[in-house]
N, C-alpha and C. Protein backbone atom coordinates (compact mmCIF):
# COMPACT_ATOMS: atom_id res chain seq x y z
N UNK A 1 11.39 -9.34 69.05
CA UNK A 1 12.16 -8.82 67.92
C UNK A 1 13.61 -8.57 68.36
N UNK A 2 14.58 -9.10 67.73
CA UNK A 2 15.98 -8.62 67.91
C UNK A 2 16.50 -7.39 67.32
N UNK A 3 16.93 -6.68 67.74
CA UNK A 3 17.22 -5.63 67.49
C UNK A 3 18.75 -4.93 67.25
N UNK A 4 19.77 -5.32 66.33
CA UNK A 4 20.96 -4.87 66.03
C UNK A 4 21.33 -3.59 65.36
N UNK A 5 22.28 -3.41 66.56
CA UNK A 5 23.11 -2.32 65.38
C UNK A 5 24.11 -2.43 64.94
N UNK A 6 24.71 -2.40 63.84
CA UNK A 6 25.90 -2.30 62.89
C UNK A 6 26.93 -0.87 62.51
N UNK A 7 28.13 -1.10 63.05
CA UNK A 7 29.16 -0.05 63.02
C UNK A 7 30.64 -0.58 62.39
N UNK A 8 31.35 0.69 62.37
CA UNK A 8 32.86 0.03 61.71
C UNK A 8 33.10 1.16 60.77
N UNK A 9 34.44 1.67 60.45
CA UNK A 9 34.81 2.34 59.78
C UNK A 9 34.55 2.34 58.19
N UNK A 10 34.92 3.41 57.60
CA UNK A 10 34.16 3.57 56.26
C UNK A 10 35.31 2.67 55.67
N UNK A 11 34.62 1.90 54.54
CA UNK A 11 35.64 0.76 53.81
C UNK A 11 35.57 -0.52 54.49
N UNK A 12 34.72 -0.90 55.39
CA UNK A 12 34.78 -1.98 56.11
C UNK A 12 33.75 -3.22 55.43
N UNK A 13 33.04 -2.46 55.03
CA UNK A 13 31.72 -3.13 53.85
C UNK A 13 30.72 -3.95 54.81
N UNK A 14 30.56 -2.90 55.50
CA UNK A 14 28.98 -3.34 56.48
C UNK A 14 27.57 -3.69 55.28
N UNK A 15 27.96 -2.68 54.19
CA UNK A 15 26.56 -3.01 53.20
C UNK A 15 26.32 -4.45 52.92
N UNK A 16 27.82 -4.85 52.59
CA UNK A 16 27.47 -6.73 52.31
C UNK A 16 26.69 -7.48 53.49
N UNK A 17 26.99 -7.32 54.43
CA UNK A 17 26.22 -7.83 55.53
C UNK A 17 24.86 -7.29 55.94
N UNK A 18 24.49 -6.67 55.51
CA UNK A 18 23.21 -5.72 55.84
C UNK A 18 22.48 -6.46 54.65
N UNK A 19 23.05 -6.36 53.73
CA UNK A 19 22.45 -7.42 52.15
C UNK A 19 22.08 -9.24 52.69
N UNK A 20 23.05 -9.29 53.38
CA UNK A 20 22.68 -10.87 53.70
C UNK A 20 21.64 -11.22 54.73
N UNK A 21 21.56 -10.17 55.75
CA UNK A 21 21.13 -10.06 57.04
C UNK A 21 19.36 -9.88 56.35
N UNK A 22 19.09 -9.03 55.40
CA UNK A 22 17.71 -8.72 54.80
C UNK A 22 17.60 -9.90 53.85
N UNK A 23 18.27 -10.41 52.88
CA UNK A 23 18.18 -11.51 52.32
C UNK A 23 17.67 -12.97 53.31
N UNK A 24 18.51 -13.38 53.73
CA UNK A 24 18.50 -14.29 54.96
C UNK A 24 17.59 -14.37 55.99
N UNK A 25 17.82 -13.20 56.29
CA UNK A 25 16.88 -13.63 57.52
C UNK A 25 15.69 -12.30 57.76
N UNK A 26 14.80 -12.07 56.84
CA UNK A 26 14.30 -11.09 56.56
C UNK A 26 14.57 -9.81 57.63
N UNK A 27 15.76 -9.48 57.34
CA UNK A 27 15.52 -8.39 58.69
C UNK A 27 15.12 -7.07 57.86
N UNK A 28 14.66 -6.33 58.78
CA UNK A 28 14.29 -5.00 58.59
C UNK A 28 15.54 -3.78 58.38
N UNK A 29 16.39 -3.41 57.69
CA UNK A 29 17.27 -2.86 57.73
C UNK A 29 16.96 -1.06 57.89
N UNK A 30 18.03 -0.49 58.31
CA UNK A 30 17.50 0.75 58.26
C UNK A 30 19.28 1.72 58.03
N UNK A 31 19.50 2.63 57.24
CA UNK A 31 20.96 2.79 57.15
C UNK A 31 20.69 4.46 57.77
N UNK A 32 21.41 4.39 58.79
CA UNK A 32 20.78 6.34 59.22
C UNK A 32 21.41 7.41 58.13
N UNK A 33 21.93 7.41 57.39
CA UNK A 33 22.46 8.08 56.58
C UNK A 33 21.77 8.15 55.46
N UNK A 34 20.86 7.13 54.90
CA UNK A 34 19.87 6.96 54.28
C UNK A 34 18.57 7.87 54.69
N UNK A 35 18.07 7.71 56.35
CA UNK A 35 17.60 7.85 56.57
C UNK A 35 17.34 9.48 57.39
N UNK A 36 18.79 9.95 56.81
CA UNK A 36 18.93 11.30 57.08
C UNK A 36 18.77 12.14 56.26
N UNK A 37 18.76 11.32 55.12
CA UNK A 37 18.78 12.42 53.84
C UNK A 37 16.77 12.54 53.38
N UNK A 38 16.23 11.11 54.03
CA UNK A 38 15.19 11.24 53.77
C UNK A 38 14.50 12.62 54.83
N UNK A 39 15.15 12.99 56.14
CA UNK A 39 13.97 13.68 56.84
C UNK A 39 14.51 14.79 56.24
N UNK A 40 15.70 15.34 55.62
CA UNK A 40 16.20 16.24 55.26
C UNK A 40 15.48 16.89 53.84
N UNK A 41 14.82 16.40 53.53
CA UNK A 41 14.09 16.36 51.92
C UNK A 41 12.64 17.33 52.24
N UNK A 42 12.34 18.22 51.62
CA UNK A 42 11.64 19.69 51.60
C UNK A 42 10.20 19.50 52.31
N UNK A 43 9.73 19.59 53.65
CA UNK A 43 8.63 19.81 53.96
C UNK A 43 8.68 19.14 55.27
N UNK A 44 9.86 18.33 55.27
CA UNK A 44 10.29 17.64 56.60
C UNK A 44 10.43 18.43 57.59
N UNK A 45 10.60 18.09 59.01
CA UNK A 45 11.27 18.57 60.05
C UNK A 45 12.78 19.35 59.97
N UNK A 46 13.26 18.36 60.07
CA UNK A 46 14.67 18.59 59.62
C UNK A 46 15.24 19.33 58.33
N UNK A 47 14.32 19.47 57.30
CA UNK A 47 14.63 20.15 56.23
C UNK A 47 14.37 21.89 57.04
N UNK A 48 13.32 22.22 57.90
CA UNK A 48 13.20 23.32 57.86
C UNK A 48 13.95 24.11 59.26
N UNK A 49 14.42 22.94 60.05
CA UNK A 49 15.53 23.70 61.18
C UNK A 49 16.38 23.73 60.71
N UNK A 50 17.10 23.19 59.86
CA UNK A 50 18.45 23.76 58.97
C UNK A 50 18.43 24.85 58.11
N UNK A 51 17.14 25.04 57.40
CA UNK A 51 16.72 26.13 56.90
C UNK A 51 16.92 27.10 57.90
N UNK A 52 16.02 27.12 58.60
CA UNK A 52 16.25 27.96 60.09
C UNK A 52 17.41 28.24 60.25
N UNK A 53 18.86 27.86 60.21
CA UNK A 53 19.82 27.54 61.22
C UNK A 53 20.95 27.91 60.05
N UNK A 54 21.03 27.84 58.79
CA UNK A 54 21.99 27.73 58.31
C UNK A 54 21.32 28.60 56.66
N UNK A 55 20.06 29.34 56.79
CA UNK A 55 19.76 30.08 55.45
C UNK A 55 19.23 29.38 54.33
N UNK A 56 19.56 30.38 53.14
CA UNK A 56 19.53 29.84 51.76
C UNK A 56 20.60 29.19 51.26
N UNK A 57 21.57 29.71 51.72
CA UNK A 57 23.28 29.07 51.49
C UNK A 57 23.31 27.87 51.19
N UNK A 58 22.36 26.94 51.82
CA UNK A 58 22.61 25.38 51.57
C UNK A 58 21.50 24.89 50.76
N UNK A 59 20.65 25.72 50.39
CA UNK A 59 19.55 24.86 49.40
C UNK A 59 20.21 25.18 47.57
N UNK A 60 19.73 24.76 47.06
CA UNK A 60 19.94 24.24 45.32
C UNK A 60 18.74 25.11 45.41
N UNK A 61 18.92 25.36 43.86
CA UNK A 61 18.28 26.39 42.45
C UNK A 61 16.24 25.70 43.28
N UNK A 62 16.09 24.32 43.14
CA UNK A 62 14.84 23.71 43.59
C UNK A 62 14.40 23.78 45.18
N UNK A 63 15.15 24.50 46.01
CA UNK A 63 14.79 24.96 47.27
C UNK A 63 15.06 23.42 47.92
N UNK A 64 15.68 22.19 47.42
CA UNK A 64 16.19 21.08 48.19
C UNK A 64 17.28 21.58 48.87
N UNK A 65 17.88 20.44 49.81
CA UNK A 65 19.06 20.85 50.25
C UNK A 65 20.36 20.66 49.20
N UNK A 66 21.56 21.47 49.48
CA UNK A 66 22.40 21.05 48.21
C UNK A 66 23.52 20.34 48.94
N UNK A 67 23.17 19.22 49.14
CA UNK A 67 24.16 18.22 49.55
C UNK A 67 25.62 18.73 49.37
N UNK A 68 26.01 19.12 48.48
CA UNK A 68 27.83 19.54 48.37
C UNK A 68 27.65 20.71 49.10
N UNK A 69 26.71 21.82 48.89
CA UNK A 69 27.10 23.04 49.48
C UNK A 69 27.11 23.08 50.77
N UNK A 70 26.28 21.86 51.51
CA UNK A 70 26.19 21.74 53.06
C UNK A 70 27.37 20.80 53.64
N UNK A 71 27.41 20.28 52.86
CA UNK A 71 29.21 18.79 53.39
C UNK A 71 30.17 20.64 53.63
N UNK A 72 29.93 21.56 52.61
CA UNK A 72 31.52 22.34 52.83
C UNK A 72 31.41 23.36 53.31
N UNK A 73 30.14 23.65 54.05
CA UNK A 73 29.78 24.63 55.05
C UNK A 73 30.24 23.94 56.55
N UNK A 74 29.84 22.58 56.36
CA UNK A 74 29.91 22.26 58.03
C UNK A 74 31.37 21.48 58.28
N UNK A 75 31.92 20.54 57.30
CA UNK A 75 33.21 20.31 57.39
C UNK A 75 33.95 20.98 58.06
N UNK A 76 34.53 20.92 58.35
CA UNK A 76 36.18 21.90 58.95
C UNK A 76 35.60 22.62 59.93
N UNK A 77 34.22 23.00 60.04
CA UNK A 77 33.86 24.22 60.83
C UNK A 77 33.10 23.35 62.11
N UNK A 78 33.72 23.37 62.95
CA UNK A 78 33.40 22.86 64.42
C UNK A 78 31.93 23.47 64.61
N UNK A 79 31.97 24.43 64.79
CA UNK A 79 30.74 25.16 65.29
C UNK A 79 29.78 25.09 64.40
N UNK A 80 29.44 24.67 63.16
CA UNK A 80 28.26 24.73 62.01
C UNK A 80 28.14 22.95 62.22
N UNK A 81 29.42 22.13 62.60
CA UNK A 81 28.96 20.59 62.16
C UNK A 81 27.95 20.98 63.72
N UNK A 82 28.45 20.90 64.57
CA UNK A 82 27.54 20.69 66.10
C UNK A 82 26.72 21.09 66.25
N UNK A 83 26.16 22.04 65.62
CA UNK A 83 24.55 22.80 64.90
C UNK A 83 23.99 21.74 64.10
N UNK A 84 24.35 21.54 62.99
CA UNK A 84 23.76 20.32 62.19
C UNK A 84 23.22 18.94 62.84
N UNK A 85 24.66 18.73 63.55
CA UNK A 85 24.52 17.07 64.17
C UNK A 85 22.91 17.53 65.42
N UNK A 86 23.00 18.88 65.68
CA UNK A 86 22.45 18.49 66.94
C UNK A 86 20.90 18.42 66.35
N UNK A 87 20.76 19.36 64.78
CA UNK A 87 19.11 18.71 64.55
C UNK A 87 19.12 17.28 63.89
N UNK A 88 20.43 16.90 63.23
CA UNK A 88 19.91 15.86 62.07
C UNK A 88 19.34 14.23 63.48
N UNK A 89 21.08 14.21 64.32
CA UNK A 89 20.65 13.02 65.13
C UNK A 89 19.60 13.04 66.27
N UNK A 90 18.90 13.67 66.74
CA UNK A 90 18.00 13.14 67.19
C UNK A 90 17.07 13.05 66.73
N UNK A 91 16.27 14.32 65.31
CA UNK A 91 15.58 13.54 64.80
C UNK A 91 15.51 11.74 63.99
N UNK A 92 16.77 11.76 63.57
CA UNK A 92 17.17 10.53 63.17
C UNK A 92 16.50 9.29 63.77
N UNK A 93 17.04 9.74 64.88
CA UNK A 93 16.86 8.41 66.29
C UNK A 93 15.18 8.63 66.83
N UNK A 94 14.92 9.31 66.70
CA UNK A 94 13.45 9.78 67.11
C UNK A 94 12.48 8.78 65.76
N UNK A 95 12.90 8.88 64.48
CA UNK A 95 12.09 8.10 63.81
C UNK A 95 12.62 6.70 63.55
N UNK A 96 13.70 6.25 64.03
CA UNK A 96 13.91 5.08 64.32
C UNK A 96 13.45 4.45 65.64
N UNK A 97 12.96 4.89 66.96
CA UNK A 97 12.34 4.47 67.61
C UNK A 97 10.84 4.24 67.14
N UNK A 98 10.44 5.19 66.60
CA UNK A 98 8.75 5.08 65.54
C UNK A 98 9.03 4.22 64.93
N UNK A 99 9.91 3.78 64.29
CA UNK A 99 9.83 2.57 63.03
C UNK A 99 9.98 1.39 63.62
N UNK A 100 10.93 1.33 64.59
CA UNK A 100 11.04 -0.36 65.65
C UNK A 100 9.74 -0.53 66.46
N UNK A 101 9.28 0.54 66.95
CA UNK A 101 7.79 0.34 67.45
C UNK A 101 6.74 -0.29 66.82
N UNK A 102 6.62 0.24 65.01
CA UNK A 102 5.64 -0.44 64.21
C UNK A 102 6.18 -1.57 63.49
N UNK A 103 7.42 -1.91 63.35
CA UNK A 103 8.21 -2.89 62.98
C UNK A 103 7.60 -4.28 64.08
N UNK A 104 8.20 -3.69 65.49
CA UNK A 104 7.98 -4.82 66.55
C UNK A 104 6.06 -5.15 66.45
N UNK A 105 5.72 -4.48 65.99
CA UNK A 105 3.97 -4.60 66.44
C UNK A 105 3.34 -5.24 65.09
N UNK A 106 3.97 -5.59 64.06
CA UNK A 106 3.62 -5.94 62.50
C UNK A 106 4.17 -7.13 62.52
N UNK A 107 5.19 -8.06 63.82
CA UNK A 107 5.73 -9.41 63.50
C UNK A 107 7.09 -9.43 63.00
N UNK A 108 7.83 -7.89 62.82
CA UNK A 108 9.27 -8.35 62.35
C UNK A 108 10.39 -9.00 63.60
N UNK A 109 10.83 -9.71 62.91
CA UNK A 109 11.75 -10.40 64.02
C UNK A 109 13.03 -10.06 63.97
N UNK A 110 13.59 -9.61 62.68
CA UNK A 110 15.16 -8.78 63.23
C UNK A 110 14.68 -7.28 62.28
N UNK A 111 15.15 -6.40 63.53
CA UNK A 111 15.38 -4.91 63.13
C UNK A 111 17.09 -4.70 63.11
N UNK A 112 17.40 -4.19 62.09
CA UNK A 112 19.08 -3.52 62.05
C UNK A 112 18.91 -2.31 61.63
N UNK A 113 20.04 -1.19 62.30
CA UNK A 113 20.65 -0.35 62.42
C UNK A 113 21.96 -0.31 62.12
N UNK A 114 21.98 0.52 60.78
CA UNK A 114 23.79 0.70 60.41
C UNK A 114 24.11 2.56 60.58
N UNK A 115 24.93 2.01 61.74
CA UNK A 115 25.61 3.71 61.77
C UNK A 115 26.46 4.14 61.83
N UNK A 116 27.19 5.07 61.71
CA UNK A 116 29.01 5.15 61.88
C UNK A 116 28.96 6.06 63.61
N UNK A 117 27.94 6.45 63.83
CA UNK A 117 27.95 7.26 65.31
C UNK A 117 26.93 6.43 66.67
N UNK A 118 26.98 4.98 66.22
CA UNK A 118 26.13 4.22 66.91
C UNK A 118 26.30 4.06 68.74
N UNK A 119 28.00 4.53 68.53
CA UNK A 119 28.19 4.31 69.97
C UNK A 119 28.33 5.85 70.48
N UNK A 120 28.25 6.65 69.72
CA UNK A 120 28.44 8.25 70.36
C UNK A 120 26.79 9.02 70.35
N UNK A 121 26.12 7.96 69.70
CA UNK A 121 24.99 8.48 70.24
C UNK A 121 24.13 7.92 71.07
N UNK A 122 24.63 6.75 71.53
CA UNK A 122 23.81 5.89 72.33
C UNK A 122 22.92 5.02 72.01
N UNK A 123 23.12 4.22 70.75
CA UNK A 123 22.19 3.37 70.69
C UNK A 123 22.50 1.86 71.08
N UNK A 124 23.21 1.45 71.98
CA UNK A 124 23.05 0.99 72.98
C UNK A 124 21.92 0.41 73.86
N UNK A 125 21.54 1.75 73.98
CA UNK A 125 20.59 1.67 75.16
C UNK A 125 19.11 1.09 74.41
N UNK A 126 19.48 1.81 73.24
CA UNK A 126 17.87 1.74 72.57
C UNK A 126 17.77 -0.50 71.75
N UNK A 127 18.95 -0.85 71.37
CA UNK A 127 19.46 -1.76 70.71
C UNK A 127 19.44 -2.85 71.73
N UNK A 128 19.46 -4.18 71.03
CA UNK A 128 19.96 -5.66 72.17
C UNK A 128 21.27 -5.32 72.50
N UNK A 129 22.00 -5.29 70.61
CA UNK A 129 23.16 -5.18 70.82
C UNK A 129 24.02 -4.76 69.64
N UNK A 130 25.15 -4.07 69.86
CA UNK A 130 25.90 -3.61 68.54
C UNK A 130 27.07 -4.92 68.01
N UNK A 131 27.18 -4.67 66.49
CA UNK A 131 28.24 -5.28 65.98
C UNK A 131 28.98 -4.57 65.38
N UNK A 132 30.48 -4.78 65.97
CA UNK A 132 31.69 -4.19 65.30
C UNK A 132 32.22 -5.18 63.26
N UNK A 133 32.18 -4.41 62.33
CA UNK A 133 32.48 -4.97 61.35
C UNK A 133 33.93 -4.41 60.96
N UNK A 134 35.01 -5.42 61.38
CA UNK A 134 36.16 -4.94 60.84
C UNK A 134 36.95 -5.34 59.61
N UNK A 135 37.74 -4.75 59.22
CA UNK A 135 38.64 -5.31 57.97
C UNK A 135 39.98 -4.53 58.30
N UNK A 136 40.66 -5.15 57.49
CA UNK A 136 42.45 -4.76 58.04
C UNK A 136 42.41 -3.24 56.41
N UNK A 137 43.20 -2.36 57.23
CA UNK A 137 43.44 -1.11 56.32
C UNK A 137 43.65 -1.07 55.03
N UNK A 138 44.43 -1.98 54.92
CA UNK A 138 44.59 -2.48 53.45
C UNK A 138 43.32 -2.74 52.21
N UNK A 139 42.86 -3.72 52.84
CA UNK A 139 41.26 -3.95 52.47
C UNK A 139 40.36 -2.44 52.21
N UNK A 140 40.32 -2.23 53.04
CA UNK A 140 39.61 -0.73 53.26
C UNK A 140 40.06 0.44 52.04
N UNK A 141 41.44 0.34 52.40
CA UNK A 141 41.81 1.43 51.27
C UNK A 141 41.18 0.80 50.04
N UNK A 142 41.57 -0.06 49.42
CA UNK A 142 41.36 -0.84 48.78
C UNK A 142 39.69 -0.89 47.71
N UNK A 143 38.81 -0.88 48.76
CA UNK A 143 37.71 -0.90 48.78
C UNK A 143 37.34 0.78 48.02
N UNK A 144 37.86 1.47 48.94
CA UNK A 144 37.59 2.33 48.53
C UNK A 144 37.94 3.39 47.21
N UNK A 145 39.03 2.98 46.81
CA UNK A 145 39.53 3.03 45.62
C UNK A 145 38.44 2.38 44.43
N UNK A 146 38.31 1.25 45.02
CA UNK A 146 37.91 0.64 43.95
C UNK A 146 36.38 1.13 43.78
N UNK A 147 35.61 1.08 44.92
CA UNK A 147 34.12 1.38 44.82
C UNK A 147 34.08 2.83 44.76
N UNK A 148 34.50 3.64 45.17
CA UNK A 148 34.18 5.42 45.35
C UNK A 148 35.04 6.21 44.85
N UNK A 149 35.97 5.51 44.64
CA UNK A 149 37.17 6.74 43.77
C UNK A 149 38.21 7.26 44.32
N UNK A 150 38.22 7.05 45.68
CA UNK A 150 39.10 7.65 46.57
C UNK A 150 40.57 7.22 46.55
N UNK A 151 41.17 8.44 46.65
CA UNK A 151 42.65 8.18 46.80
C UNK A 151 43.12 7.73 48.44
N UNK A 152 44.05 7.30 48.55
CA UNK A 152 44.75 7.47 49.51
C UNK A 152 44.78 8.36 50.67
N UNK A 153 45.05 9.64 50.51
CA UNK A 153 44.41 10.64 51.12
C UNK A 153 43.38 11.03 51.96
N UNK A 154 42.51 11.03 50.56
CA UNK A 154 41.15 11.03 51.71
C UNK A 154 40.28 9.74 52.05
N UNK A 155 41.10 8.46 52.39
CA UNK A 155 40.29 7.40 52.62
C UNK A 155 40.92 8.05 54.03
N UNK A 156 42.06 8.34 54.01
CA UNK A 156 43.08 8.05 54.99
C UNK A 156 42.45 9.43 56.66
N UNK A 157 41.86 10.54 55.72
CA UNK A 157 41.53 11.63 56.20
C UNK A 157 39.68 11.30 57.00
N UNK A 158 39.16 10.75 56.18
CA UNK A 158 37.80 10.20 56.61
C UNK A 158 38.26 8.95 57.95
N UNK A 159 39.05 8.48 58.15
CA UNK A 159 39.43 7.49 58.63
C UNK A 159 39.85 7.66 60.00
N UNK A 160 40.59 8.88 60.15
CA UNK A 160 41.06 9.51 60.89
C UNK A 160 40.41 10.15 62.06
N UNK A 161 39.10 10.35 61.39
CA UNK A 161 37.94 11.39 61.74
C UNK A 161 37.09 10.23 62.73
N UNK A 162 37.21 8.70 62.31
CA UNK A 162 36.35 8.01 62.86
C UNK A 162 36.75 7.32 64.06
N UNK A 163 36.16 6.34 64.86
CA UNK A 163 36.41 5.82 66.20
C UNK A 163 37.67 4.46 65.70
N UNK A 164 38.86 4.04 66.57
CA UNK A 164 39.65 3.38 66.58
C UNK A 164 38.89 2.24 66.36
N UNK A 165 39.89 1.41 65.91
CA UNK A 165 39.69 -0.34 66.20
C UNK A 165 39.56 -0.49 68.15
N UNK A 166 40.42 -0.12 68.34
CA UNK A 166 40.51 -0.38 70.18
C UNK A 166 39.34 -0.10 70.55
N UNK A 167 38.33 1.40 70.15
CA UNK A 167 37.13 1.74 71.07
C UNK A 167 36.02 0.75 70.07
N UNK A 168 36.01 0.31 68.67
CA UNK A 168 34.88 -0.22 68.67
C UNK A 168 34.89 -1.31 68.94
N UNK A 169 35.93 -2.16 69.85
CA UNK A 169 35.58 -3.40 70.15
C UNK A 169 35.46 -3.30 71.35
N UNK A 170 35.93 -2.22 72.18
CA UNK A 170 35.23 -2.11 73.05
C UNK A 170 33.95 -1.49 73.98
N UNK A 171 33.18 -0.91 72.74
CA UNK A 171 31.79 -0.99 72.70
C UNK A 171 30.64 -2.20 72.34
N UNK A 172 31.48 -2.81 71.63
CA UNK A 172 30.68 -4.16 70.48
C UNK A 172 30.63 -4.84 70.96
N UNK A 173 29.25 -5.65 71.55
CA UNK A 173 30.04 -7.27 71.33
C UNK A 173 30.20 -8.48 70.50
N UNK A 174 29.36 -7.96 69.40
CA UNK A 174 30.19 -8.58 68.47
C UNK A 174 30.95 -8.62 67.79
N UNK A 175 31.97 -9.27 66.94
CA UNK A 175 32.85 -8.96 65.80
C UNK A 175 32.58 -9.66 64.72
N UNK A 176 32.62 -9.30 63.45
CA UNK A 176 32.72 -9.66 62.29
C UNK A 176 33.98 -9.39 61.38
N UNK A 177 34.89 -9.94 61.38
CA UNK A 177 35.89 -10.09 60.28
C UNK A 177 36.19 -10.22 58.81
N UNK A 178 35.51 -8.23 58.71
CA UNK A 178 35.13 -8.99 56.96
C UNK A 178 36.27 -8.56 56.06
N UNK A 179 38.00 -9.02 56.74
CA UNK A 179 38.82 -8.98 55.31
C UNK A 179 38.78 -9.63 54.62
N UNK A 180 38.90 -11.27 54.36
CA UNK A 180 38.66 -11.89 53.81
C UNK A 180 37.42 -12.08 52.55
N UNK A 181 37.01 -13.54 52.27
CA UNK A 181 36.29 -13.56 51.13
C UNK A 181 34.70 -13.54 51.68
N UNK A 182 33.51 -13.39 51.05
CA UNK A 182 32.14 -12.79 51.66
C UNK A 182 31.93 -14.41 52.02
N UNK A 183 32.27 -15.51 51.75
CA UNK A 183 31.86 -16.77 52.27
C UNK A 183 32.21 -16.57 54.16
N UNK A 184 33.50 -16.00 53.70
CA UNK A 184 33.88 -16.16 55.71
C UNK A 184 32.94 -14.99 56.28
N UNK A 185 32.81 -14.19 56.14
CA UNK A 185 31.99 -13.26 56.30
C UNK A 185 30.30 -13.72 56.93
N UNK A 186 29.97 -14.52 56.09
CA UNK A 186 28.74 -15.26 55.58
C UNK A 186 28.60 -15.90 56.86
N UNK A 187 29.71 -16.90 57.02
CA UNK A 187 29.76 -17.72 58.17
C UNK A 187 29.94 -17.23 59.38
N UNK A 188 30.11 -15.86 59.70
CA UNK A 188 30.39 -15.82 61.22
C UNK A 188 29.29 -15.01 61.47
N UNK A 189 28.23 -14.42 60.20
CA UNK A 189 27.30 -13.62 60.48
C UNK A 189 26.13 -14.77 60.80
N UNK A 190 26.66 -15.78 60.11
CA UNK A 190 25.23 -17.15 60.59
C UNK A 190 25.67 -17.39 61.89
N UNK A 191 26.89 -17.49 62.36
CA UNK A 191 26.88 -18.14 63.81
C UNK A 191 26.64 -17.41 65.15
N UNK A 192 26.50 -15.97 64.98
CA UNK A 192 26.07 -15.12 65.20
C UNK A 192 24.84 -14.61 65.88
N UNK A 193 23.64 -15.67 64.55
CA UNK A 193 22.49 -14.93 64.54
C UNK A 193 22.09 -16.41 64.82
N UNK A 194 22.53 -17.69 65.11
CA UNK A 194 22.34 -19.06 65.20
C UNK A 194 22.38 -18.95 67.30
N UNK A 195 23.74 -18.13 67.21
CA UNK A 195 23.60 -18.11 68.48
C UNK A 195 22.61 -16.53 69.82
N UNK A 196 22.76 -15.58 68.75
CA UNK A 196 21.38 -14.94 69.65
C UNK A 196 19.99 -15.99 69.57
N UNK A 197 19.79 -16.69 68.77
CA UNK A 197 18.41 -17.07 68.62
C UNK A 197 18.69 -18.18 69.49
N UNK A 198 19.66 -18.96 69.47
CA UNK A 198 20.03 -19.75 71.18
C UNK A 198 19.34 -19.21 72.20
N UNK A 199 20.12 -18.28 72.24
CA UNK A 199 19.91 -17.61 73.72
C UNK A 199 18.40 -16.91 73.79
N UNK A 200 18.04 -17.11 72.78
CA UNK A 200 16.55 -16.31 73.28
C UNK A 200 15.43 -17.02 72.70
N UNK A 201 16.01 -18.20 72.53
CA UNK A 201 14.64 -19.66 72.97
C UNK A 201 14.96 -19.71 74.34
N UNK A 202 16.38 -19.75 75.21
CA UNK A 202 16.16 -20.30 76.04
C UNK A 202 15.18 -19.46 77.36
């Protein structure tokens, strides 16, 4: 089973490729952010060390978590995000090793991982290999305007917060160049996955 992970700043449009990558070539996709909100959901692990850790303050009227009230508890506040991060990511990564385990043992042949903290948490080690998905700023802003609403500002402020162009290519080894149109895109994600599967007939 090949095993990728997918990174790149917000606005870069890793989703299109994650769409082609499950389309195409049946991979197994997994988005940790997706998959954070699932352990976070009432009876979970993770729903009840945050409980633990951070009160009633962050649950809604239904005893769920309240997604806005927890983004503006831990934002800005150094000491409440590094509490959070330290239960959400390893459980995270803890049931993504469970899922590539029964993934690899059921016949899937590509597993992906999309994360924005792929190289600060080490999945690396756990992965074949990561891919950097870039697009030029422009694009990005762009994107994000158009898909989420965002101004200028806070594309610019989320952006800020995340890892350079310089460090994710030099974590990655791959690159994907997705300013352009999803055809070019298309094509360097086939040559890509034309050439791991090279290398691992041979």
């Amino acid at each position: 089973m090949i095993k990728i992970g997918i990174t790149g700043g917000v606005g870069s449009g890793k989703s299109a490729i994650l769409r082609y990558l499950e389309e195409k070539y049946n991979a197994y996709i997994i988005v940790a952010d997706e998959l954070a909100k699932e352990l976070e959901e009432p009876g979970k692990g993770v729903y009840q060390k945050l409980t633990e850790c951070f009160g009633d303050k962050i649950l809604a009227q239904d005893k769920s978590i309240d997604k806005k009230a927890f983004a503006n508890l831990i934002f800005g506040n150094g000491e409440a995000l590094q509490k959070a991060n330290a239960i959400i990511h390893p459980a995270v990564k803890e049931e993504i090793l469970r899922l590539m385990k029964e993934k690899e043992a059921s016949g899937c042949e590509v597993f992906v991982v999309e994360a924005a903290l792929l190289i600060e948490e080490g999945y690396d080690k756990i992965l074949d290999e990561l891919w950097y998905v870039y697009a030029d700023e422009a694009v990005r802003f762009k994107r994000l305007e158009d898909n989420r609403g965002y101004d200028r500002e806070k594309s610019l402020s989320i952006m800020r917060r995340q890892k350079s162009d310089i460090e994710f290519r030099k974590y990655c080894k791959r690159i994907i160049d997705n300013s352009g149109e999803l055809t070019e895109t298309i094509d360097q994600t086939d040559a890509i996955m034309h050439s791991i599967k090279a290398s691992n007939a041979e």
